[in-house]
Every structure is written in C-alpha cells, then in structure tokens.
C-alpha atoms as a PDB file:
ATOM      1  CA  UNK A   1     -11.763 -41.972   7.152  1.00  0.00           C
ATOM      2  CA  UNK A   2     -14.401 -39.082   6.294  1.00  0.00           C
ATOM      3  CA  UNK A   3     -16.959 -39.032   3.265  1.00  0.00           C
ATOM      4  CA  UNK A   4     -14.857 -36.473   2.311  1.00  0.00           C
ATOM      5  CA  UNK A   5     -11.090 -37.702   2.292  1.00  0.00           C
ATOM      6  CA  UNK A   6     -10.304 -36.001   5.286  1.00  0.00           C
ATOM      7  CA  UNK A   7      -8.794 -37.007   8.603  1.00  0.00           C
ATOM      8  CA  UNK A   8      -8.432 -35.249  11.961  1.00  0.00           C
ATOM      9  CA  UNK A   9      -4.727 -36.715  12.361  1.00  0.00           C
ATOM     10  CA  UNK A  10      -2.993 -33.087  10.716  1.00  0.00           C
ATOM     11  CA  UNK A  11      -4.856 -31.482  13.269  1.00  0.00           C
ATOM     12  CA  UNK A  12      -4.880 -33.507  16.279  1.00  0.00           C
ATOM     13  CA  UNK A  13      -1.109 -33.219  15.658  1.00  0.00           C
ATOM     14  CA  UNK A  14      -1.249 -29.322  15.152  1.00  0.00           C
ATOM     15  CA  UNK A  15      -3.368 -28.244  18.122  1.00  0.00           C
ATOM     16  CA  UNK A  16      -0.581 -28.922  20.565  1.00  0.00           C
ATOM     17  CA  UNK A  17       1.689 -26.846  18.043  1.00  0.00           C
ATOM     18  CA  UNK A  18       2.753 -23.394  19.071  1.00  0.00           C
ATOM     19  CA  UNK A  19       5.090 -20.972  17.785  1.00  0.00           C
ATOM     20  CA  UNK A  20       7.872 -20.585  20.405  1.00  0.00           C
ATOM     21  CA  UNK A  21       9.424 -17.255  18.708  1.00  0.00           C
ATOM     22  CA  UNK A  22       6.081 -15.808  18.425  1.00  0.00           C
ATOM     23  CA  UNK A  23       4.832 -16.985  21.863  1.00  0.00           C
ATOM     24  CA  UNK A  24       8.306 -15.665  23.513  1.00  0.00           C
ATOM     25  CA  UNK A  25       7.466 -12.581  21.631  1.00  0.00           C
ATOM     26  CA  UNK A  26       4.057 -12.152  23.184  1.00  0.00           C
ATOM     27  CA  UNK A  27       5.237 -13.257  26.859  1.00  0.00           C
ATOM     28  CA  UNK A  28       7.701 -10.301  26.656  1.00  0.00           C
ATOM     29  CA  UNK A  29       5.782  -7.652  26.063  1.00  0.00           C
ATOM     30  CA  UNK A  30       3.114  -8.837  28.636  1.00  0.00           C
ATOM     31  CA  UNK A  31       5.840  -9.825  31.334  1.00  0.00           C
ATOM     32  CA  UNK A  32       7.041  -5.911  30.264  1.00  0.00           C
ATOM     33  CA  UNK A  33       4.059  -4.438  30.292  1.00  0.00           C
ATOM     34  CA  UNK A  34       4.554  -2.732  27.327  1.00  0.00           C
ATOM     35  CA  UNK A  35       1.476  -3.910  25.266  1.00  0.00           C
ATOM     36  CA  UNK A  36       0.125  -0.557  24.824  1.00  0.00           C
ATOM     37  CA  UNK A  37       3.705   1.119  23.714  1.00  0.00           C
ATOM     38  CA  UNK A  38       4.134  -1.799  21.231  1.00  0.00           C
ATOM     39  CA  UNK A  39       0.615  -1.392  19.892  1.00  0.00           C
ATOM     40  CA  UNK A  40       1.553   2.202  19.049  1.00  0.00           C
ATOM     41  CA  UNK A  41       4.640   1.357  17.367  1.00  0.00           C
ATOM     42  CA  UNK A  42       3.124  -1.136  15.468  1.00  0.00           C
ATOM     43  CA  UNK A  43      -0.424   1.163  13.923  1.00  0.00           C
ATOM     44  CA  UNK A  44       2.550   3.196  11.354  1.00  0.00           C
ATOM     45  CA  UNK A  45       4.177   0.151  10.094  1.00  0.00           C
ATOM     46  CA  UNK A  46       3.381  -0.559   6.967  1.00  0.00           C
ATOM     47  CA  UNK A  47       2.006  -3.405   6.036  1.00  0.00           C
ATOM     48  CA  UNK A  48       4.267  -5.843   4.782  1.00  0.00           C
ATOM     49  CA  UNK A  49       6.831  -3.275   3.946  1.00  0.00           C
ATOM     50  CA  UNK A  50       9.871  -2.033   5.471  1.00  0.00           C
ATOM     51  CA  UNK A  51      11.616  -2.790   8.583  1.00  0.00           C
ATOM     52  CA  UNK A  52      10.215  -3.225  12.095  1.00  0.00           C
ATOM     53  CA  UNK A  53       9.956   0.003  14.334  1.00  0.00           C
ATOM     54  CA  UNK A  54      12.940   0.685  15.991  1.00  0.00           C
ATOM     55  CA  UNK A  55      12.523  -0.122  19.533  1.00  0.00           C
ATOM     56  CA  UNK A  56      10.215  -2.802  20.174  1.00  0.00           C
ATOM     57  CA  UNK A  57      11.668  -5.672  22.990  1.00  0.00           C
ATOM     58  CA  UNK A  58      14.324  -7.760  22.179  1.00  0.00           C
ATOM     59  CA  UNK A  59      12.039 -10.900  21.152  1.00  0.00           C
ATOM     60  CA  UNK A  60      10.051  -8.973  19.191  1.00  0.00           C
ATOM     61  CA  UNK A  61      12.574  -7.540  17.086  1.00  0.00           C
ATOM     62  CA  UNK A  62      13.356 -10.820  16.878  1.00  0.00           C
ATOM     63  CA  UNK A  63      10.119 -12.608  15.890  1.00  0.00           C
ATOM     64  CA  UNK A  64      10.544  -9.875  13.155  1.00  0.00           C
ATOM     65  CA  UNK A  65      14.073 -10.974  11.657  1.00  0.00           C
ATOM     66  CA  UNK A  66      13.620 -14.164  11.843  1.00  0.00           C
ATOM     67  CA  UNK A  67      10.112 -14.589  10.164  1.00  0.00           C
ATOM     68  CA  UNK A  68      11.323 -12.302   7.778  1.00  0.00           C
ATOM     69  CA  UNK A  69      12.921 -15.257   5.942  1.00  0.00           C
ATOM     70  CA  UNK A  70      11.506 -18.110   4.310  1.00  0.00           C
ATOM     71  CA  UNK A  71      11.629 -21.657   5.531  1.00  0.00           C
ATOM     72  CA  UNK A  72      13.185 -23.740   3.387  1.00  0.00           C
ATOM     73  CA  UNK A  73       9.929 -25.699   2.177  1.00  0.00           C
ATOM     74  CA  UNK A  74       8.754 -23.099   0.649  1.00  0.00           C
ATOM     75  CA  UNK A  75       7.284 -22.687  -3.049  1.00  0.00           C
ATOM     76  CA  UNK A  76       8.893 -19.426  -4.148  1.00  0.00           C
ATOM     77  CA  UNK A  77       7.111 -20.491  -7.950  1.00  0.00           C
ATOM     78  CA  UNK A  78       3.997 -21.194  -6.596  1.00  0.00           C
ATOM     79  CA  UNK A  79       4.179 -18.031  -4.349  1.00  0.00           C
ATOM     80  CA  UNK A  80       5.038 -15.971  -7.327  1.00  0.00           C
ATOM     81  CA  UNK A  81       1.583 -17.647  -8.898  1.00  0.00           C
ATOM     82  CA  UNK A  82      -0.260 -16.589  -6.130  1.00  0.00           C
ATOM     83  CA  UNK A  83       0.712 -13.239  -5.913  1.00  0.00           C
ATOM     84  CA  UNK A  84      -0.556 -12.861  -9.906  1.00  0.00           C
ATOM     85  CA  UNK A  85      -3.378 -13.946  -8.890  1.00  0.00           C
ATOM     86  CA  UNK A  86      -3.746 -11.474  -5.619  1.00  0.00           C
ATOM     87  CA  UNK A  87      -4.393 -14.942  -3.178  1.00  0.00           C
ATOM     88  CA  UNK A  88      -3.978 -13.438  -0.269  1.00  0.00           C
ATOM     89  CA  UNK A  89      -2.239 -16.161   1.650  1.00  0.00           C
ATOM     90  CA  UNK A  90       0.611 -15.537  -0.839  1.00  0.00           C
ATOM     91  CA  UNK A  91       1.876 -12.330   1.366  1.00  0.00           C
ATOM     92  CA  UNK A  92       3.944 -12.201   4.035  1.00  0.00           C
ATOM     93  CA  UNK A  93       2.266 -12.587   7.720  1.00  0.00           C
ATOM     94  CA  UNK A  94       2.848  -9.530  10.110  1.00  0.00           C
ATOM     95  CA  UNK A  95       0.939  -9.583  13.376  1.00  0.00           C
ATOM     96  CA  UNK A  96      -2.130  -7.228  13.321  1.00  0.00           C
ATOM     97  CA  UNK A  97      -1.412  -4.314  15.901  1.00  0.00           C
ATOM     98  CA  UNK A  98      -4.807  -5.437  17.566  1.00  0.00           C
ATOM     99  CA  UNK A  99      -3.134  -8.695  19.134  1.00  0.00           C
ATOM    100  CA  UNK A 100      -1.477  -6.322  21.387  1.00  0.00           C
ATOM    101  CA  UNK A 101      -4.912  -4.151  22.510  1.00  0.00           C
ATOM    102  CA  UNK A 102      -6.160  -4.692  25.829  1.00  0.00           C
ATOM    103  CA  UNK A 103      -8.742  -7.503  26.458  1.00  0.00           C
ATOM    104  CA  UNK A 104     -12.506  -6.695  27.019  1.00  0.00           C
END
C-alpha cells in the first residue's frame, strides 16, 4: 500500500471500464457520419435543461433517456448538499458538443 492510503486496484479495475450506451452512442454517429449535424444540434441545448434535440440517431437519443435517470446508488441527500454548496460534480453530466468536432 501507498504512503498515502491509496491503491491502484479501483483503477486497474476501471481502465478496462467503458460505457457501452455512451460508446454505442459515439460509434453511431461516426459509422453515420453525422458528427458535424449532431454537433450542431447539440451547441442550442441547454445545459442541463430540457429535453434532447429532436432528431439526433437512435442511440443517442438513447444515451440521453437513459442517463437521464439516476442509478440506484445514488445519494439524492448528499446530492442535494452539493448542489447548496455549487460542487460542481453535483450536476447532471451532458456530453460537451466538442466531443463530436472533427479531430486536428
């Protein structure tokens, strides 16, 4: 063990961790090729407000739904408590409508 406490076995266990609704999400709009139409839709949603543009692919509009509800592990209290406090990683996620802009 670390000086510190801390271990590498959380993360050694995480890095092979994806996020199959996001990633089938992703793989959509590239297989598509609508990256640049869902970029668009995305720059006038709000943020963290409201419901996805209409239109976006199927998994997408999925990813959206089904993110939109909590897991059930979740601290609604302690979310509450961190939303007095304006932490930041009390909000709900969204995907910035850069993940979608073309590479370099």
């Amino acid at each position: 063990m670390a000086a510190n406490g801390w271990t590498d076995d959380l993360p050694d266990r995480m890095r092979g961790t994806g996020d199959p609704l996001g990633d089938a999400a992703i793989a959509e709009i590239y297989a598509l090729g609508q990256q640049e139409q869902v970029r668009q839709m995305l720059l006038g949603f709000g943020r963290n407000s409201g419901a996805a543009p209409a239109g976006l692919p199927p998994k997408l509009q999925q990813y959206f739904e089904e993110s939109a509800i909590l897991p059930p592990w979740a601290d609604q209290a302690q979310m509450a408590r961190g939303r007095l406090n304006g932490h930041p990683s009390t909000r709900p996620r969204r995907p910035p409508a850069t993940a979608f802009a073309p590479g370099p």
